[in-house]
Structures are given as C-alpha cells and as structure tokens.
Protein backbone atom coordinates (compact mmCIF):
# COMPACT_ATOMS: atom_id res chain seq x y z
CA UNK A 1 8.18 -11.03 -1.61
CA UNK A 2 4.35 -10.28 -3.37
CA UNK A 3 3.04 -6.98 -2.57
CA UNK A 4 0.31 -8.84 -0.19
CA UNK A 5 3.24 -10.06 2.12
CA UNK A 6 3.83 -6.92 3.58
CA UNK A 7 0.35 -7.17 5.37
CA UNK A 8 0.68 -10.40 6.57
CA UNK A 9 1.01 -9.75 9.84
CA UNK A 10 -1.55 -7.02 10.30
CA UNK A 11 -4.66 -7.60 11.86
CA UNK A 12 -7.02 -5.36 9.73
CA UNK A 13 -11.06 -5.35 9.21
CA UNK A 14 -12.31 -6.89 5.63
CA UNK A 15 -13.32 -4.35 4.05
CA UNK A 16 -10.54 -2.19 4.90
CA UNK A 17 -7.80 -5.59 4.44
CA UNK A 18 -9.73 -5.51 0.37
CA UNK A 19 -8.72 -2.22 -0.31
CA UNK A 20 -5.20 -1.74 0.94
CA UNK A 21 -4.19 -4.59 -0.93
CA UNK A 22 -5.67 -3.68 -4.13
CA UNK A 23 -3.70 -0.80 -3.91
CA UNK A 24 -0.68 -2.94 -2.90
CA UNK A 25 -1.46 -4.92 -6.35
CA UNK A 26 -1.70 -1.77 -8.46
CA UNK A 27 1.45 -0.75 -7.40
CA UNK A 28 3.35 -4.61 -8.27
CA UNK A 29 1.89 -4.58 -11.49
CA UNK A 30 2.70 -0.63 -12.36
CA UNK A 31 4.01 -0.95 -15.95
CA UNK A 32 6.23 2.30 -15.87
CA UNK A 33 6.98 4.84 -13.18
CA UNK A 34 4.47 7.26 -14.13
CA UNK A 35 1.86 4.53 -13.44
CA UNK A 36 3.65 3.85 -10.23
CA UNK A 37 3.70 6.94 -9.13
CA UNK A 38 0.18 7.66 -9.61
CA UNK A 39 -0.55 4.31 -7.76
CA UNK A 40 1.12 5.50 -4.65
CA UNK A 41 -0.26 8.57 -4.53
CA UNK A 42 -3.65 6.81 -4.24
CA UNK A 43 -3.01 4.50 -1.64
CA UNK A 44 -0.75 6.69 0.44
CA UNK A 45 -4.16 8.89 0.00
CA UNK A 46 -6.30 5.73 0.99
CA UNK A 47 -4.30 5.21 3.88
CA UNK A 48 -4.89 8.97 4.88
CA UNK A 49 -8.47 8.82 4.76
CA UNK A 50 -8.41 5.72 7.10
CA UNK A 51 -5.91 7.73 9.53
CA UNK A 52 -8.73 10.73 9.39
CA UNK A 53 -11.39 8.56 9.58
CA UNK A 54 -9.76 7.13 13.04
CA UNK A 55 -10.53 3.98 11.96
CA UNK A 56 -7.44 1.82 13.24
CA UNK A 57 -4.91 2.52 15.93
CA UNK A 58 -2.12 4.93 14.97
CA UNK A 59 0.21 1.55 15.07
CA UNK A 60 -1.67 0.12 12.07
CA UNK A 61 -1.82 3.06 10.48
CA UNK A 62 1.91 3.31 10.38
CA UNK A 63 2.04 -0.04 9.32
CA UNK A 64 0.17 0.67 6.22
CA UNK A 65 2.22 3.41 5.03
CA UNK A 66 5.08 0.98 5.48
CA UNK A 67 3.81 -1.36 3.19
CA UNK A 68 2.84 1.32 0.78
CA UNK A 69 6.25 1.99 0.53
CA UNK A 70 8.36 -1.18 0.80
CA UNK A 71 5.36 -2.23 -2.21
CA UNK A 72 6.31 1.20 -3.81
CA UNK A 73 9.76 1.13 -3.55
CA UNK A 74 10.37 -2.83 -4.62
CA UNK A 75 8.49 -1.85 -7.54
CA UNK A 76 10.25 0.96 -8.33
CA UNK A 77 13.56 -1.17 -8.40
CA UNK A 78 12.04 -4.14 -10.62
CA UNK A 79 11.17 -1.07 -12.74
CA UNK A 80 15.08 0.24 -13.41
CA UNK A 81 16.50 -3.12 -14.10
C-alpha cells in the first residue's frame, strides 16, 4: 500500500489534500529512523495546526492522524528488515 492510499477515501480541500500527502511521502521515503521520526513529528504537527485552525470536521481530522501513523508505522517496519 503507497503512503497516498491511506487518503483515498477522504474527501479533503486541495490545498490541504497537497500537503498531507507530502508529508505522507516524506515519511515512505525516510532513509533511517531518525529521518522518520523527524517526518512524523511534522505532519502529526501539520495535522494539529489544521485541527486548531478548525478547518475540517473532527472525523477528518482523526482520519489524518490515522494515516500519519499507518504511513509512519509501515515505514518504520520496511526500515528494520
């Protein structure tokens, strides 16, 4: 499954739909887990500023952070083989 997957079925606006999966690409192509890590960090903190913001509905908010982490954590495993 590519990083972009996870948002397939989330309706999202453009400019918000760019970002998120840029993020979701930085963390697929993290070389090491350092890298990783710092890519989370910055889109779990993306994702924050969008929840702040009130931007989408709580609901699509979540569903971000689950694709953070399902990108994060696949990642992370392709990373200790």
């Amino acid at each position: 499954m590519s990083a972009l997957d996870y948002l397939a079925e989330t309706s999202l606006p453009a400019g918000i739909r760019t970002h998120i999966e840029n993020h979701l690409v930085r963390l697929a192509r993290a070389k090491d887990q350092l890298t990783l890590s710092l890519a989370t960090e910055r889109a779990e903190g993306y994702v924050e500023g969008v929840e702040s913001a009130r931007a989408l509905t709580p609901a699509t908010v979540e569903a971000l952070y689950v694709a953070v982490d399902n990108a994060a954590t696949a990642r992370q495993l392709e990373l200790e083989l």
